[in-house]
Protein backbone atom coordinates (compact mmCIF):
# COMPACT_ATOMS: atom_id res chain seq x y z
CA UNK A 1 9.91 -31.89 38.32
CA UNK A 2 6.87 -33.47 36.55
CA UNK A 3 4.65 -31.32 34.56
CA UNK A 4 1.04 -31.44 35.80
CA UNK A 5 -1.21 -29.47 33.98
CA UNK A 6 -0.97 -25.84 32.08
CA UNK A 7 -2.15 -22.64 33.67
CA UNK A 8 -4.09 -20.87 30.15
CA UNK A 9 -4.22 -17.33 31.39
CA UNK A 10 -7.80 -15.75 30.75
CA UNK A 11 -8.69 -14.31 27.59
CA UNK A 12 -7.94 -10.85 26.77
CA UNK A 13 -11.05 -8.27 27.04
CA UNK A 14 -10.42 -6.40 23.89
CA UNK A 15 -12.86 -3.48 23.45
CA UNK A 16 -13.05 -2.63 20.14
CA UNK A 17 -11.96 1.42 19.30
CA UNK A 18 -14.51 1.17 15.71
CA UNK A 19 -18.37 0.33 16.21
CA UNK A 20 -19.85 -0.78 13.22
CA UNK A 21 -23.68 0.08 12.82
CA UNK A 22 -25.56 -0.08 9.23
CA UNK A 23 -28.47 0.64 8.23
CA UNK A 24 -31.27 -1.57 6.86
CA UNK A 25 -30.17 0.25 3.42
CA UNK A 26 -26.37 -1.27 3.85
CA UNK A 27 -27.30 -4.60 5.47
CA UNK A 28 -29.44 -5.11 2.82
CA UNK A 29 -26.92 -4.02 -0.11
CA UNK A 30 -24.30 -6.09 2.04
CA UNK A 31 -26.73 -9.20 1.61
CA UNK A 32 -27.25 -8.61 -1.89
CA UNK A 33 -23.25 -8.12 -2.41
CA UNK A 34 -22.64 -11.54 -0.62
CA UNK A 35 -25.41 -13.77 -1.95
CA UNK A 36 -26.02 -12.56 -5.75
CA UNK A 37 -24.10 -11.64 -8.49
CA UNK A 38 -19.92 -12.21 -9.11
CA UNK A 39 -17.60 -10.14 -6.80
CA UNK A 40 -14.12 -9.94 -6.27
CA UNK A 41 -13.22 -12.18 -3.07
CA UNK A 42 -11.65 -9.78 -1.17
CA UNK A 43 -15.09 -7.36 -1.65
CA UNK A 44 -17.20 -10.03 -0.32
CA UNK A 45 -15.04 -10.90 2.48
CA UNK A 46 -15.25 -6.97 3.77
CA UNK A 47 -18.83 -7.84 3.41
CA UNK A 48 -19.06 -10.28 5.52
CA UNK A 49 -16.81 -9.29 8.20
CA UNK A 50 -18.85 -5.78 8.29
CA UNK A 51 -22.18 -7.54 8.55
CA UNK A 52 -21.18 -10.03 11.81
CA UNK A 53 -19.49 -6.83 12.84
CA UNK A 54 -23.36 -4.71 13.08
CA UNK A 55 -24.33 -3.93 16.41
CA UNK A 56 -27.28 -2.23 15.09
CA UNK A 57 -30.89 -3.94 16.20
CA UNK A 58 -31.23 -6.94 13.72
CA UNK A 59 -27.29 -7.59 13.56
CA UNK A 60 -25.16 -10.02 14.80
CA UNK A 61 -22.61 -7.78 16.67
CA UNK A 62 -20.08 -10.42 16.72
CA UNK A 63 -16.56 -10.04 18.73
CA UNK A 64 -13.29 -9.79 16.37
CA UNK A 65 -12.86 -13.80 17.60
CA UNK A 66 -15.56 -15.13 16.43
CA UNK A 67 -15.35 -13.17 13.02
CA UNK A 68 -11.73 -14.02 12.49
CA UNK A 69 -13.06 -17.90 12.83
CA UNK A 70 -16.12 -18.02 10.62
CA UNK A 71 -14.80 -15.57 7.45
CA UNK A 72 -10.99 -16.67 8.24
CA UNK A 73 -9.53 -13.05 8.27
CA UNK A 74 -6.68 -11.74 10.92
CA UNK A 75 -7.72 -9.16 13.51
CA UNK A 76 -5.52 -6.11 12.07
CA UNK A 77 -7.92 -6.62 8.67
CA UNK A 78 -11.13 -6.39 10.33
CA UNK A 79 -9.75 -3.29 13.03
CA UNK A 80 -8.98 -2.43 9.41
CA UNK A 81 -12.17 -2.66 7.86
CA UNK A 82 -13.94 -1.57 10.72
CA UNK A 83 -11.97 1.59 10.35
CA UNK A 84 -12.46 2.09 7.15
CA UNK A 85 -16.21 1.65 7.56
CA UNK A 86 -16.78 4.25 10.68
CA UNK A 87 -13.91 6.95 9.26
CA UNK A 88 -15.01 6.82 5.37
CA UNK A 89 -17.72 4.87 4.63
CA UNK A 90 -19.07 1.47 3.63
CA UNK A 91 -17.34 1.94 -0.30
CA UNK A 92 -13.97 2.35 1.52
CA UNK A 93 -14.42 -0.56 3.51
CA UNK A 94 -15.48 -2.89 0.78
CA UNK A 95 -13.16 -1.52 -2.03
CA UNK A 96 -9.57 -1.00 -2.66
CA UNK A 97 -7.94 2.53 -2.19
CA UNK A 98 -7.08 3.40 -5.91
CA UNK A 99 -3.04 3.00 -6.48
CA UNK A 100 -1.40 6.51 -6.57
CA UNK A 101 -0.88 8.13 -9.44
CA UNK A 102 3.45 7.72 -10.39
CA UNK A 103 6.21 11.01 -10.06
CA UNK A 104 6.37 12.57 -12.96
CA UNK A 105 9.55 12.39 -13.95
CA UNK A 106 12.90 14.48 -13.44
CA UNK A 107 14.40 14.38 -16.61
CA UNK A 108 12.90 15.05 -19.48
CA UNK A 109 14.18 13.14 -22.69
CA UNK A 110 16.27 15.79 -23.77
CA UNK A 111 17.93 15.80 -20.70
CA UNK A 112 18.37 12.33 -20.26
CA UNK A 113 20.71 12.64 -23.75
CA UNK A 114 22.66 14.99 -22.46
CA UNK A 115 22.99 12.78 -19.13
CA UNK A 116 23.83 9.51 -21.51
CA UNK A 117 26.34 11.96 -23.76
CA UNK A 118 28.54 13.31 -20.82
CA UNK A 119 28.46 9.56 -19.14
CA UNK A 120 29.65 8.19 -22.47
CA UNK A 121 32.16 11.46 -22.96
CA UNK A 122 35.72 11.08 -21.68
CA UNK A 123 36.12 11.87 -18.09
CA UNK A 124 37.30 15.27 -16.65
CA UNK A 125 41.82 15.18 -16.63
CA UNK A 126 43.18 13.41 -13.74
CA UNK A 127 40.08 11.09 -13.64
CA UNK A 128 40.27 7.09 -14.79
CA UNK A 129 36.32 7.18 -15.20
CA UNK A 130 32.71 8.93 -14.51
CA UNK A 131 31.90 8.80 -10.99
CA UNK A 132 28.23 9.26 -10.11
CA UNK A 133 28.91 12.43 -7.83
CA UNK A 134 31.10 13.72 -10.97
CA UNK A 135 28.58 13.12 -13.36
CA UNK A 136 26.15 14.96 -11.28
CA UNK A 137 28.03 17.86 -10.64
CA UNK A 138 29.13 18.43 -13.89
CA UNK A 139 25.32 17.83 -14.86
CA UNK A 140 24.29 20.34 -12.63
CA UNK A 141 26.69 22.89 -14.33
CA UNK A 142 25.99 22.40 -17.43
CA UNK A 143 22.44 23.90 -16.95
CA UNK A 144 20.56 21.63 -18.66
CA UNK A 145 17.80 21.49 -16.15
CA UNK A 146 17.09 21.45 -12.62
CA UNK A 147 19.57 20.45 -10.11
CA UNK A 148 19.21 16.52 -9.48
CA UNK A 149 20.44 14.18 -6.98
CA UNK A 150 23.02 11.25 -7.44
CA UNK A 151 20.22 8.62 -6.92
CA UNK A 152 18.38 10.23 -10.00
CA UNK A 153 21.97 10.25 -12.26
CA UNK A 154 22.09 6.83 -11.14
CA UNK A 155 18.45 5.92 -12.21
CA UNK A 156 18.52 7.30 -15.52
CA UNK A 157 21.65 5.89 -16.40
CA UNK A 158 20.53 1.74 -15.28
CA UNK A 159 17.72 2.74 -17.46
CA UNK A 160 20.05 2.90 -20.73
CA UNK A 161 21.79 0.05 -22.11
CA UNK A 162 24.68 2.37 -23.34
CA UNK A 163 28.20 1.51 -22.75
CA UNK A 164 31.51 2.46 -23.15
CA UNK A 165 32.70 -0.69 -24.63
């Protein structure tokens, strides 16, 4: 059988969920953003892709195709943007979330000692060595501070470059 000819099928109709409409204020700032001054890429980008996005009188109100073509961005970034725009604002969309702020920590350095002393101690009778689950129960019972799991013995003890050797 010979080939012929491909059947495309249509084009999706994809209605977008998000409906971006600025202001003259915005449009204006986003112009400004885009056109003076240095930005980070990614910031001017957002830009962009918000202003061919305005369906507001005086915008563009361009589809999620024709954006993704002329700034070069994947749809999930501009639903993303978009999103970002209509549930928090236009300083969400065009900035970064800030990175969250790290644990604070289990073990105190005090602690930790102990940990590295009873790792570096001689095992319980009828043991060969220090077993994770060991150490931790026998941790736990000494009192030195709140119960902890395995995965945090473990942690703290990669951290230190003790050994038995």
């Amino acid at each position: 059988m010979k080939l012929l000819h491909v059947i495309m099928p249509p084009p999706a109709v994809v209605t977008t969920k998000y409906v971006v409409t600025l202001t003259e204020d915005e449009r204006a700032a986003l112009t400004r953003l885009t056109t003076t001054g240095r930005h980070p890429a990614r910031t001017i980008r957002h830009a962009h892709v918000l202003l061919k996005a305005d369906v507001a009188p005086g915008g563009p109100g361009w589809t999620d195709e024709q954006i993704r073509e002329a700034v070069g961005i994947g749809f999930t970034a501009i639903a993303r943007i978009r999103r970002r725009f209509v549930e928090e604002g236009l300083d969400a969309a065009l900035h970064r979330r800030p990175a969250p702020l790290p644990r604070p920590r289990k073990l105190d350095g005090r602690a930790e000692a102990h940990l590295v002393a009873l790792a570096c101690s001689d095992p319980p009778q009828g043991r060969d060595r220090w077993t994770l689950a060991l150490l931790t129960e026998h941790f736990i019972a000494l009192g030195v501070s709140e119960p902890v799991s395995d995965e945090t013995v473990r942690r703290v003890l990669k951290q230190t470059t003790s050994s038995r050797g």
